[in-house]
PDB file of N, CA and C in Angstrom:
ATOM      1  N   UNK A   1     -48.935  55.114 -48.642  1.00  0.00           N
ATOM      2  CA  UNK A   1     -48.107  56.269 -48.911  1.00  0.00           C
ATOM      3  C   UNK A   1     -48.017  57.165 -47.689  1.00  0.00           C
ATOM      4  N   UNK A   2     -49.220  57.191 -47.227  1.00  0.00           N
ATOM      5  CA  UNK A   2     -49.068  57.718 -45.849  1.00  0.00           C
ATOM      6  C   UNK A   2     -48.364  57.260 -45.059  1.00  0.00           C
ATOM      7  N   UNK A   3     -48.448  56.327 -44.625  1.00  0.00           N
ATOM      8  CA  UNK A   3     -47.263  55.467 -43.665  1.00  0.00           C
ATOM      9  C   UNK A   3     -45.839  56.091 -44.151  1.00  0.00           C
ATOM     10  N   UNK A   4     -45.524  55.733 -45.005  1.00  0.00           N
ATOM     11  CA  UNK A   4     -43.883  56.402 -45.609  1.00  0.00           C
ATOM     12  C   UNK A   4     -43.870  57.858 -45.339  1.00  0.00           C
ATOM     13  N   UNK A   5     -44.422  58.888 -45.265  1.00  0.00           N
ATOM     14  CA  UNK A   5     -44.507  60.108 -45.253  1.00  0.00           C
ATOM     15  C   UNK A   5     -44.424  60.215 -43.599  1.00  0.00           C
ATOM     16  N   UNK A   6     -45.472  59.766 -42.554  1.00  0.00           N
ATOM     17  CA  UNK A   6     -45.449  59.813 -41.691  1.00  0.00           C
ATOM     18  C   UNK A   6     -44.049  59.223 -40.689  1.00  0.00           C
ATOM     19  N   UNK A   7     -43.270  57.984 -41.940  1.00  0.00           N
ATOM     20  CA  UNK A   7     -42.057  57.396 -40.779  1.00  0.00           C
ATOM     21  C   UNK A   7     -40.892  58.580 -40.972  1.00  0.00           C
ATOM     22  N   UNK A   8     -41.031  59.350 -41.696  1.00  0.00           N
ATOM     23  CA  UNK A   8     -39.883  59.968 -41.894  1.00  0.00           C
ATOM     24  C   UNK A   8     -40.403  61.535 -41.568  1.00  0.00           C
ATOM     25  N   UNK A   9     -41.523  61.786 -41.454  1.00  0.00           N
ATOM     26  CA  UNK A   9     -41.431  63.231 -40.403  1.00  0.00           C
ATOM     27  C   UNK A   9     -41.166  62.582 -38.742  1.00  0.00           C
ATOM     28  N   UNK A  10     -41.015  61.378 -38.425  1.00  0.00           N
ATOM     29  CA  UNK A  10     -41.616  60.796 -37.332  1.00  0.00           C
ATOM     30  C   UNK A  10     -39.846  60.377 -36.620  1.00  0.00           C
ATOM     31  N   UNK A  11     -38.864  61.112 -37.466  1.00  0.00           N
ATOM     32  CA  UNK A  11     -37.444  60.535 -37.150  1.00  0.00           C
ATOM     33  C   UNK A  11     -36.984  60.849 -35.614  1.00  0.00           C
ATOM     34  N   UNK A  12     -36.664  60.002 -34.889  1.00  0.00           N
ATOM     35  CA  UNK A  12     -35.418  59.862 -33.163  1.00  0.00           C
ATOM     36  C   UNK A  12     -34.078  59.847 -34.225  1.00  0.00           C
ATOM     37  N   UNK A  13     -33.304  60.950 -33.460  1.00  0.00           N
ATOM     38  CA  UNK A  13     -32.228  60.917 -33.505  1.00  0.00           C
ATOM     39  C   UNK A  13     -31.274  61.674 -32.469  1.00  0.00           C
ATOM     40  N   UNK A  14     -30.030  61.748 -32.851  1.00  0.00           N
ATOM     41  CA  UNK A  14     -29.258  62.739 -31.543  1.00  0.00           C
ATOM     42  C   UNK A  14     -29.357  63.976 -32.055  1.00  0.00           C
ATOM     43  N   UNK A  15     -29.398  65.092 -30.844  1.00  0.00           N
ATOM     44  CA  UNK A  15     -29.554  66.236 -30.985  1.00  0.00           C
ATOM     45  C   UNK A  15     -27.715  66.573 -31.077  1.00  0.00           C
ATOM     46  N   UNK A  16     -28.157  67.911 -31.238  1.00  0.00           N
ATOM     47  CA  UNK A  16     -26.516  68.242 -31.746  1.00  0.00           C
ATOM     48  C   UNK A  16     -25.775  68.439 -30.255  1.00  0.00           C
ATOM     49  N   UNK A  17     -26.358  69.009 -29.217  1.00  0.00           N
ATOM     50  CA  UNK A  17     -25.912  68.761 -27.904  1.00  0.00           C
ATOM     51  C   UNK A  17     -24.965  67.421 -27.399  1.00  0.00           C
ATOM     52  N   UNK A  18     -26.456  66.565 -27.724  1.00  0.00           N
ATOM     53  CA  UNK A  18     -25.617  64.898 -27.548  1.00  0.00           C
ATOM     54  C   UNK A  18     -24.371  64.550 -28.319  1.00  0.00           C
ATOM     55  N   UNK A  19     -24.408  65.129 -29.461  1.00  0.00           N
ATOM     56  CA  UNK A  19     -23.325  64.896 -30.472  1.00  0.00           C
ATOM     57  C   UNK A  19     -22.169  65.600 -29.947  1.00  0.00           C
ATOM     58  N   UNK A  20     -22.034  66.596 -29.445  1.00  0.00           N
ATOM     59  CA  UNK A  20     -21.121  67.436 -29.332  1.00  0.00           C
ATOM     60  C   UNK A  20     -20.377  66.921 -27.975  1.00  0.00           C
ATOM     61  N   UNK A  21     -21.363  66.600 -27.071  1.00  0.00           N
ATOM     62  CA  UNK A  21     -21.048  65.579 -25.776  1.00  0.00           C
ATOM     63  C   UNK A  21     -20.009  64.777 -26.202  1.00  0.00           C
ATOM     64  N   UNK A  22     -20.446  63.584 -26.898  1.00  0.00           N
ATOM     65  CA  UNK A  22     -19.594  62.355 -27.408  1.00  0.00           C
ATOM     66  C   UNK A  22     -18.124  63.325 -28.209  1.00  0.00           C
ATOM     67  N   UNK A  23     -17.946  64.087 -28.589  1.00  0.00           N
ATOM     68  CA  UNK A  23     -17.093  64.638 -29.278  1.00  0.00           C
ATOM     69  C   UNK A  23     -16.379  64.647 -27.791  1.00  0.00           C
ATOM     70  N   UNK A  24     -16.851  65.253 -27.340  1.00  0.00           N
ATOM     71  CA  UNK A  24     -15.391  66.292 -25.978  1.00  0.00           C
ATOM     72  C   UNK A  24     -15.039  64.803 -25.652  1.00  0.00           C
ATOM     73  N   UNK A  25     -15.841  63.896 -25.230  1.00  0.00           N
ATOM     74  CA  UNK A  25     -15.833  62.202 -24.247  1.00  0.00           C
ATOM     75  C   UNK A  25     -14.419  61.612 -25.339  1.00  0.00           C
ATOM     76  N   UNK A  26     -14.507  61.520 -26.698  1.00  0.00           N
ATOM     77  CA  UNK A  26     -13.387  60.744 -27.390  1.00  0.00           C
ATOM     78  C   UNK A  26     -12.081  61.670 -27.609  1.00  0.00           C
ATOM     79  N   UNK A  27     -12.615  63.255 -27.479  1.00  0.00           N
ATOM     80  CA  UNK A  27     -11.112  63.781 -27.640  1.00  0.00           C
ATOM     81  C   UNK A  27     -10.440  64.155 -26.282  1.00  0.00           C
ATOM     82  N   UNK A  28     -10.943  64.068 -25.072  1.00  0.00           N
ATOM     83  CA  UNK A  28     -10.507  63.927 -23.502  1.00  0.00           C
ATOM     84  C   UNK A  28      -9.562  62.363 -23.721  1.00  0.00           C
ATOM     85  N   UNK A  29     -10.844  61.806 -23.894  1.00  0.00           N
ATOM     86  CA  UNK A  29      -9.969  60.171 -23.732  1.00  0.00           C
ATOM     87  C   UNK A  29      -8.275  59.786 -25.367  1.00  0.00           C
ATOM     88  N   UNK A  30      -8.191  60.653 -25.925  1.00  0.00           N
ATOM     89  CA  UNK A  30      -7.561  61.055 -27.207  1.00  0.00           C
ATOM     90  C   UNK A  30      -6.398  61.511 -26.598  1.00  0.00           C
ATOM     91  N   UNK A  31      -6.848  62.889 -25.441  1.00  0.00           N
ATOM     92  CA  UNK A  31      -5.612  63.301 -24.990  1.00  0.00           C
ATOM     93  C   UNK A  31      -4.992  62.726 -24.102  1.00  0.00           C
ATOM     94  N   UNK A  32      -5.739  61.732 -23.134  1.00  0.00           N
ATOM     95  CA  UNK A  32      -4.684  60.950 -22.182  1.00  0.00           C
ATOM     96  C   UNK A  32      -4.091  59.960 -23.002  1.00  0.00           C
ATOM     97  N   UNK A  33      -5.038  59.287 -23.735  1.00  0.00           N
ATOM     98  CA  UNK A  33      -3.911  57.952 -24.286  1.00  0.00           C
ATOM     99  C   UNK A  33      -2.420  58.096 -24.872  1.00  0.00           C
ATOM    100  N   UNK A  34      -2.837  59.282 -25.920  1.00  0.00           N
ATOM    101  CA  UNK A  34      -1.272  59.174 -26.675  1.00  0.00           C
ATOM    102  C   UNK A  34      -0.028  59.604 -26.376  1.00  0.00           C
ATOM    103  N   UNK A  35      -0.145  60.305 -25.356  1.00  0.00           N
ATOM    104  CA  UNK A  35       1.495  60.086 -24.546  1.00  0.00           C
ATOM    105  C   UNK A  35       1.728  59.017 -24.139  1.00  0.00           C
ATOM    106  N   UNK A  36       0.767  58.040 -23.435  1.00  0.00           N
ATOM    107  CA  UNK A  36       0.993  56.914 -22.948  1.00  0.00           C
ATOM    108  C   UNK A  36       1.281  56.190 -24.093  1.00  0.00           C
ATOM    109  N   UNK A  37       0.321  55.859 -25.510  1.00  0.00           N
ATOM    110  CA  UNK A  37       1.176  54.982 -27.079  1.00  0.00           C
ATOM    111  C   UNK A  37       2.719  55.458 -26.794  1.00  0.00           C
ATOM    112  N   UNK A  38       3.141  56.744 -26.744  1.00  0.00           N
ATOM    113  CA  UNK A  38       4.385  57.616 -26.857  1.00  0.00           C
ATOM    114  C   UNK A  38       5.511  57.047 -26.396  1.00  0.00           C
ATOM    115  N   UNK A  39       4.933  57.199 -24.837  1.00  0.00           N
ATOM    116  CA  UNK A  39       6.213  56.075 -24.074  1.00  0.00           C
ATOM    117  C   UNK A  39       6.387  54.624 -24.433  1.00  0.00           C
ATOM    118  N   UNK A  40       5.622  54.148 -24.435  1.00  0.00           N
ATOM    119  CA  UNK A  40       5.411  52.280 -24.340  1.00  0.00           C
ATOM    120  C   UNK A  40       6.346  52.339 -25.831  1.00  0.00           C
ATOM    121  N   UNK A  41       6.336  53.498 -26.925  1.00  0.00           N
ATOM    122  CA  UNK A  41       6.652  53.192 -27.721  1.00  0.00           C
ATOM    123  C   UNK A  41       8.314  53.441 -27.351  1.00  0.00           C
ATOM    124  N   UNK A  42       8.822  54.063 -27.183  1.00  0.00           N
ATOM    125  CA  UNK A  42      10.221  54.371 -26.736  1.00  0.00           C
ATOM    126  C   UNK A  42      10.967  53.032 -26.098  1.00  0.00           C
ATOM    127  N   UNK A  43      10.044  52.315 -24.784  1.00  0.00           N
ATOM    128  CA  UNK A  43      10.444  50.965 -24.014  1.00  0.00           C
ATOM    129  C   UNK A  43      10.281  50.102 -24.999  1.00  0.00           C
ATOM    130  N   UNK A  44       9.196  49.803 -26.136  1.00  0.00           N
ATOM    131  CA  UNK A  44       9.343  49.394 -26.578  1.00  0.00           C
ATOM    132  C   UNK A  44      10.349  48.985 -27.872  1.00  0.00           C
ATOM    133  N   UNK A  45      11.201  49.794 -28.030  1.00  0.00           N
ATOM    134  CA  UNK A  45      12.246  49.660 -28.928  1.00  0.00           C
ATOM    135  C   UNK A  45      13.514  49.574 -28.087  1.00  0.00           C
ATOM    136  N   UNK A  46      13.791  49.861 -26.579  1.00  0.00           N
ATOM    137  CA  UNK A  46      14.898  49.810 -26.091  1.00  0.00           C
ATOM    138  C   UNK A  46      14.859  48.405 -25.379  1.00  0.00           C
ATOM    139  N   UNK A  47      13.899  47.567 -25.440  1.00  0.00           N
ATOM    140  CA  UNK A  47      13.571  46.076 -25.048  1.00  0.00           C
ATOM    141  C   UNK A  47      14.152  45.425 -26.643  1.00  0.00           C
ATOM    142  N   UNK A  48      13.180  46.022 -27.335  1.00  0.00           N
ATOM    143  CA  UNK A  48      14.249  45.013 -28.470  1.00  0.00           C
ATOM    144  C   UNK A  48      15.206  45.048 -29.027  1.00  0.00           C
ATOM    145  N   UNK A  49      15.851  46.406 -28.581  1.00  0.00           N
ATOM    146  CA  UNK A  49      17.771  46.626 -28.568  1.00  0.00           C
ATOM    147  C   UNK A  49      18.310  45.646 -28.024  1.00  0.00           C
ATOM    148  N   UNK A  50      17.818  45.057 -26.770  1.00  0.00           N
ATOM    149  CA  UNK A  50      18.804  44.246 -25.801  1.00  0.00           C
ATOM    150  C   UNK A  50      18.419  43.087 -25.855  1.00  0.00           C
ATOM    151  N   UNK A  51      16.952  42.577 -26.756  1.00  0.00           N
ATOM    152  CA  UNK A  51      17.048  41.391 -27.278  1.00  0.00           C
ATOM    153  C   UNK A  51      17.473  40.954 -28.281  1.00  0.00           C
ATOM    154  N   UNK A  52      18.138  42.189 -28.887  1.00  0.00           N
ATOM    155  CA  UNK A  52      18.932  41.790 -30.154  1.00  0.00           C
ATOM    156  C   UNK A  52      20.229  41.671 -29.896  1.00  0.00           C
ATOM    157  N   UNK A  53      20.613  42.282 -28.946  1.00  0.00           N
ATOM    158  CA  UNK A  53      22.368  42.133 -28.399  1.00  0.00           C
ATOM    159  C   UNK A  53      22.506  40.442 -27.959  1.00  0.00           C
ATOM    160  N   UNK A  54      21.089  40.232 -27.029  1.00  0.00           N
ATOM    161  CA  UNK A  54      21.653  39.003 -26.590  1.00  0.00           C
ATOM    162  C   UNK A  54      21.750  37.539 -27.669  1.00  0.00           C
ATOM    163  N   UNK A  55      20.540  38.347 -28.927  1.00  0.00           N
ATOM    164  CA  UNK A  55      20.752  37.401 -29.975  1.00  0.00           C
ATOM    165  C   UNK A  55      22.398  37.345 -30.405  1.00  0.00           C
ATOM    166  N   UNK A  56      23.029  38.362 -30.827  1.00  0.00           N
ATOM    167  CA  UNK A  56      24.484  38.924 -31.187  1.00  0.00           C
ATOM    168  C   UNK A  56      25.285  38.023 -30.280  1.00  0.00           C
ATOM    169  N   UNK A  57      24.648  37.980 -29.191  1.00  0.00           N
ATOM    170  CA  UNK A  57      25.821  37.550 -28.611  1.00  0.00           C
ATOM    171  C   UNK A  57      25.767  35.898 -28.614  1.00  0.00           C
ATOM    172  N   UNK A  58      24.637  35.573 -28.603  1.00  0.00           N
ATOM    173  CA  UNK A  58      24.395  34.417 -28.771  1.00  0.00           C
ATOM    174  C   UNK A  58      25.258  33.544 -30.227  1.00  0.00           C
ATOM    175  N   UNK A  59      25.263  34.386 -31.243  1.00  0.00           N
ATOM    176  CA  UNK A  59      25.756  34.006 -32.031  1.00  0.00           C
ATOM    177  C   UNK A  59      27.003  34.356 -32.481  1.00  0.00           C
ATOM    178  N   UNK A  60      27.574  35.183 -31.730  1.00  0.00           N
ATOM    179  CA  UNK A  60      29.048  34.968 -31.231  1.00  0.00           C
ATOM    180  C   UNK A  60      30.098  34.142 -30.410  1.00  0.00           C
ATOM    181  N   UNK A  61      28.965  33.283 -29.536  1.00  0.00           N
ATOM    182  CA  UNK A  61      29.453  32.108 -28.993  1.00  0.00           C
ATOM    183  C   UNK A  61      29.264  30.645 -30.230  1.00  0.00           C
ATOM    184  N   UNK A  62      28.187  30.936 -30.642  1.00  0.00           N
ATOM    185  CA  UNK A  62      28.234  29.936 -31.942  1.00  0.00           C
ATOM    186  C   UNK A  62      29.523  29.818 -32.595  1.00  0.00           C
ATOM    187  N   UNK A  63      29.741  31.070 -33.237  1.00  0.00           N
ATOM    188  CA  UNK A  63      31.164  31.191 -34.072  1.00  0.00           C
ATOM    189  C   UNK A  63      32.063  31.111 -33.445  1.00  0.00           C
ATOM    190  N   UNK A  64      32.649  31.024 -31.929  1.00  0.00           N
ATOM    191  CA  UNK A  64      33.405  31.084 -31.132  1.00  0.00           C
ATOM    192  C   UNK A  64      33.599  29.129 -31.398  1.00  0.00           C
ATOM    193  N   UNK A  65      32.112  28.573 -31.248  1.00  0.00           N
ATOM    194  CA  UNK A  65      32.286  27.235 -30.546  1.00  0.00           C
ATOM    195  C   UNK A  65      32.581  26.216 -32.258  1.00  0.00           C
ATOM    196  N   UNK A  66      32.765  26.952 -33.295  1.00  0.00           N
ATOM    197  CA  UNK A  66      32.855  26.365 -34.677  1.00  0.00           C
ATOM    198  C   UNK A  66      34.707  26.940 -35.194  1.00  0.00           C
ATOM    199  N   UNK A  67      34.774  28.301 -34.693  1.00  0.00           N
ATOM    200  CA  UNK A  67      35.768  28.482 -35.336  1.00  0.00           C
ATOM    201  C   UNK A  67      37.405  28.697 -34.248  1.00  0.00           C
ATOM    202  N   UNK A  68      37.092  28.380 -32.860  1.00  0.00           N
ATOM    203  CA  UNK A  68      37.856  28.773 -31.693  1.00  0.00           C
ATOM    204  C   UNK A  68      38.572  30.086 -31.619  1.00  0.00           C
ATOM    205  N   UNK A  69      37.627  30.883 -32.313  1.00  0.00           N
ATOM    206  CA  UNK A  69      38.217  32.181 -31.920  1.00  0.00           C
ATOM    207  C   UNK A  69      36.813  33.015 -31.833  1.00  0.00           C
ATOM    208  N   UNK A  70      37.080  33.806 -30.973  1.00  0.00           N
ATOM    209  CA  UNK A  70      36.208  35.080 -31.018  1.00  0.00           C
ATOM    210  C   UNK A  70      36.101  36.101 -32.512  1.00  0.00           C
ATOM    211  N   UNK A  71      34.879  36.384 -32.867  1.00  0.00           N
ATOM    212  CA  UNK A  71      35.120  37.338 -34.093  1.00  0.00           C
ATOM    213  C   UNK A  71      35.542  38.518 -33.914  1.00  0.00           C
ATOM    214  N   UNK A  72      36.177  39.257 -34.762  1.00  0.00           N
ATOM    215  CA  UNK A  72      36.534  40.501 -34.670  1.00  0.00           C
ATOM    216  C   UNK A  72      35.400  41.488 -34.573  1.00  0.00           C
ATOM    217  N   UNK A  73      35.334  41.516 -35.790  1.00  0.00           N
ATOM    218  CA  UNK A  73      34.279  42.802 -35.677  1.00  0.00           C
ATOM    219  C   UNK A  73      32.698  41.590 -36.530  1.00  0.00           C
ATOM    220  N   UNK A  74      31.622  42.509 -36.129  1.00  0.00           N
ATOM    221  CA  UNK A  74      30.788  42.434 -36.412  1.00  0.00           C
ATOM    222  C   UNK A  74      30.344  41.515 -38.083  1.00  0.00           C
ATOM    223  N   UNK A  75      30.782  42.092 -38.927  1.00  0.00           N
ATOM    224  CA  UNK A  75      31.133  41.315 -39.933  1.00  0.00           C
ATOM    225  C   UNK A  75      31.478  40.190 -40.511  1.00  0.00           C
ATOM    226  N   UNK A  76      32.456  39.714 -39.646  1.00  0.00           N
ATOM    227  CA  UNK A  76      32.640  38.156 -39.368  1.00  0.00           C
ATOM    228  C   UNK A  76      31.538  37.417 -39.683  1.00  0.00           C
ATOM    229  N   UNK A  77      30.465  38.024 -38.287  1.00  0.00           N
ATOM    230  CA  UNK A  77      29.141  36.835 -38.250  1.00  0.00           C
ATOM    231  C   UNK A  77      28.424  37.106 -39.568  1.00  0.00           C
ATOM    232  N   UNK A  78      28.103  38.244 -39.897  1.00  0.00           N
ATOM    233  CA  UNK A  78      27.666  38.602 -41.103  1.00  0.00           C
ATOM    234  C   UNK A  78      28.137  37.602 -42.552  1.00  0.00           C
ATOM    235  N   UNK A  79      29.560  37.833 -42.773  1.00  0.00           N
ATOM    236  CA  UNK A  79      29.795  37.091 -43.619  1.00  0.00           C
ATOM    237  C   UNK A  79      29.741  35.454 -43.412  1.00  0.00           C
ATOM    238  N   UNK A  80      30.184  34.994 -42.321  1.00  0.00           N
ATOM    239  CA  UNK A  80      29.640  33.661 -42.518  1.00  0.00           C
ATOM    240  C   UNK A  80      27.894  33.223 -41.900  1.00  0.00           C
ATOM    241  N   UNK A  81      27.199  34.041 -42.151  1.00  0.00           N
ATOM    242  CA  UNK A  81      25.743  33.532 -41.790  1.00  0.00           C
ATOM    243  C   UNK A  81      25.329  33.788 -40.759  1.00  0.00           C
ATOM    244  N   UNK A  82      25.870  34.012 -39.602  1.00  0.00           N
ATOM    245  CA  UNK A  82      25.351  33.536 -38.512  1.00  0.00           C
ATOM    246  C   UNK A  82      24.248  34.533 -37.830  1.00  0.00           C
ATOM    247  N   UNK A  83      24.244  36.248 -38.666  1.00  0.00           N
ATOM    248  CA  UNK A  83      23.533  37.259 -38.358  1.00  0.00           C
ATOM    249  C   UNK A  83      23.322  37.535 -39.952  1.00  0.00           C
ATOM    250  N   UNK A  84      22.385  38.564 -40.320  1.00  0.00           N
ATOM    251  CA  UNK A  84      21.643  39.509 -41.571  1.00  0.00           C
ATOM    252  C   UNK A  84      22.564  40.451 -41.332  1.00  0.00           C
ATOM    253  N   UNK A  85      22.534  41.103 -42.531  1.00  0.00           N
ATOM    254  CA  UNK A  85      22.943  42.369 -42.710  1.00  0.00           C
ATOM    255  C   UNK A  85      22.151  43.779 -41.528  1.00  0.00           C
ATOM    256  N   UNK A  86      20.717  42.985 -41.817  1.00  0.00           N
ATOM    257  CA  UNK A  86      19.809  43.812 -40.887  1.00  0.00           C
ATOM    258  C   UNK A  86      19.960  44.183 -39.552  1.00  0.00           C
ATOM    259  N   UNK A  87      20.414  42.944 -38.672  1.00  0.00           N
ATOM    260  CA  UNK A  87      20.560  42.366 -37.987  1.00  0.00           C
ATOM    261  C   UNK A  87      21.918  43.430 -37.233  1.00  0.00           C
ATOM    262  N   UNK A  88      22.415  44.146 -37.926  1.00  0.00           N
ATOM    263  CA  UNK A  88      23.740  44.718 -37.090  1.00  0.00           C
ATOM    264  C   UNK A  88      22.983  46.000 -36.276  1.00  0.00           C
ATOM    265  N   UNK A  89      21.902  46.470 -36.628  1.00  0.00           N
ATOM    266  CA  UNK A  89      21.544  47.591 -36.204  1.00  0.00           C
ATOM    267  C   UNK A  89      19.931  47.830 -35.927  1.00  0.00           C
ATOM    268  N   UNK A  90      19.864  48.070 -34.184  1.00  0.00           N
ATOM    269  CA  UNK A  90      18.677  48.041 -33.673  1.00  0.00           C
ATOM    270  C   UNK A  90      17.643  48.924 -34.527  1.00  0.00           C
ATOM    271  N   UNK A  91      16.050  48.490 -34.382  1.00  0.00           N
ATOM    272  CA  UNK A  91      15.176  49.445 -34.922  1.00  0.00           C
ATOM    273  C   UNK A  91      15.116  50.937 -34.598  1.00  0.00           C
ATOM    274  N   UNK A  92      15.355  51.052 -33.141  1.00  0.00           N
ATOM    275  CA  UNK A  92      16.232  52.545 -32.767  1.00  0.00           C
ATOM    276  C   UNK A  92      17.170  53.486 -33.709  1.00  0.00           C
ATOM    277  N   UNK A  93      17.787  52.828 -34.473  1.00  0.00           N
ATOM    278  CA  UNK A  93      18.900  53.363 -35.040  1.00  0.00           C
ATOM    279  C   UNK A  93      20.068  53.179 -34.187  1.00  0.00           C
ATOM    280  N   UNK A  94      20.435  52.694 -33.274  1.00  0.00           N
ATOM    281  CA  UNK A  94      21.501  52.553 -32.820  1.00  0.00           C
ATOM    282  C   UNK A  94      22.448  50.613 -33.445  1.00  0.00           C
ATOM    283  N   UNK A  95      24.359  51.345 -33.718  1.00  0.00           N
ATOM    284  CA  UNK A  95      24.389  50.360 -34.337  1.00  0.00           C
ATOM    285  C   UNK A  95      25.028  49.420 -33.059  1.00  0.00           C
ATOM    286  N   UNK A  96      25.006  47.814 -33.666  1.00  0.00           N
ATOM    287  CA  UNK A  96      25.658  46.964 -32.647  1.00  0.00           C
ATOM    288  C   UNK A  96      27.008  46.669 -33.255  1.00  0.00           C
ATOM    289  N   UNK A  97      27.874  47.038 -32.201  1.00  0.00           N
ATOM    290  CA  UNK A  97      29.384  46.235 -32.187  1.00  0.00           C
ATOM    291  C   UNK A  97      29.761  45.607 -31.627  1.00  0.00           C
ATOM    292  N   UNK A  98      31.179  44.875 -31.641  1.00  0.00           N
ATOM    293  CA  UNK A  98      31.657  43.684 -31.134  1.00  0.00           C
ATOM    294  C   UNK A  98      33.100  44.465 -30.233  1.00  0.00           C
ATOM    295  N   UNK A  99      33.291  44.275 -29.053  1.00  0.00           N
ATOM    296  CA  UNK A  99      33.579  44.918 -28.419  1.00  0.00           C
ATOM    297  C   UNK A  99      34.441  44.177 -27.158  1.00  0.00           C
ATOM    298  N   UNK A 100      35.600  43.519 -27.677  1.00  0.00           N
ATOM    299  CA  UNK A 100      36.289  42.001 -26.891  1.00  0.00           C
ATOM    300  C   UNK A 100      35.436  40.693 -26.643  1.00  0.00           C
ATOM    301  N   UNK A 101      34.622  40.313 -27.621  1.00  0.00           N
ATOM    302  CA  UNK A 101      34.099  39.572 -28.244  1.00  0.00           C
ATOM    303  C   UNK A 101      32.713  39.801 -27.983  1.00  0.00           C
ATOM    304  N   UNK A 102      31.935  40.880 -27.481  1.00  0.00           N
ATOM    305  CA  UNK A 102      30.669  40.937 -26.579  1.00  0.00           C
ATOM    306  C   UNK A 102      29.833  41.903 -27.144  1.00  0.00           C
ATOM    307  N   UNK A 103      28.895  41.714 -27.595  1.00  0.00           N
ATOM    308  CA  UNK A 103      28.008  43.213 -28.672  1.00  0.00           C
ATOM    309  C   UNK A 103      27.689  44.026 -28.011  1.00  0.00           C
ATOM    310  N   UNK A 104      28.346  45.051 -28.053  1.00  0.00           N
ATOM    311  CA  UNK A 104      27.604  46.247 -27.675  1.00  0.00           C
ATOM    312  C   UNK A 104      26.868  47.390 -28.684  1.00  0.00           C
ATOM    313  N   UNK A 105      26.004  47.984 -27.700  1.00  0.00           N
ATOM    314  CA  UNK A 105      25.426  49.400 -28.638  1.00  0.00           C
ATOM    315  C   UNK A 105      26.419  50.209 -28.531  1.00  0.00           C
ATOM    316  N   UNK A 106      26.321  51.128 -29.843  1.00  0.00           N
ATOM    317  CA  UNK A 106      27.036  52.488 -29.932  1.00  0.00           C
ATOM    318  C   UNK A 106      26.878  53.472 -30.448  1.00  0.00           C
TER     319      UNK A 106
END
């Protein structure tokens, strides 16, 4: 019984100093990172705008090479398959159009 009494007046731990240390260390390193998440996040959605155009466009030459015409508008591919509904408008919010046969943002 002694033993048990003695391990627990007998406790190592961090003082509140040390604790307070590690606090400033994760919210310093807190404040540089998240502007940096911030941006990467911005490039990161204007990279997959223009990999979605070149999908668009990709599949505007499809329908080009099945139906010998260029589609009109956007819809076209939509209705016969060749894009989603989803698919017309980047995660940005910006939408894609067809623009003398070539997708553009707008």
């Amino acid at each position: 019984m002694k033993n048990i009494l003695n391990l627990f007046k007998n406790n190592k731990g961090f003082t509140l100093i040390e604790m307070l240390l590690v606090l400033l260390i994760i919210s310093v390193l807190l404040i540089l990172i998240i502007p940096n998440i911030a941006k990467q996040s911005d490039h990161i959605q204007k990279t997959g705008c223009s990999a979605q155009l070149k999908l668009v466009d990709s599949q505007v030459e499809a329908y080009t090479l099945k139906f010998n015409r260029k589609p009109t508008t956007i819809d076209d591919l939509v209705q016969e398959g060749y894009i989603k509904e989803h698919q017309k408008k980047c995660k940005s919010g910006e939408t894609i159009t067809l623009r003398g046969g070539e997708a553009v943002v707008s």
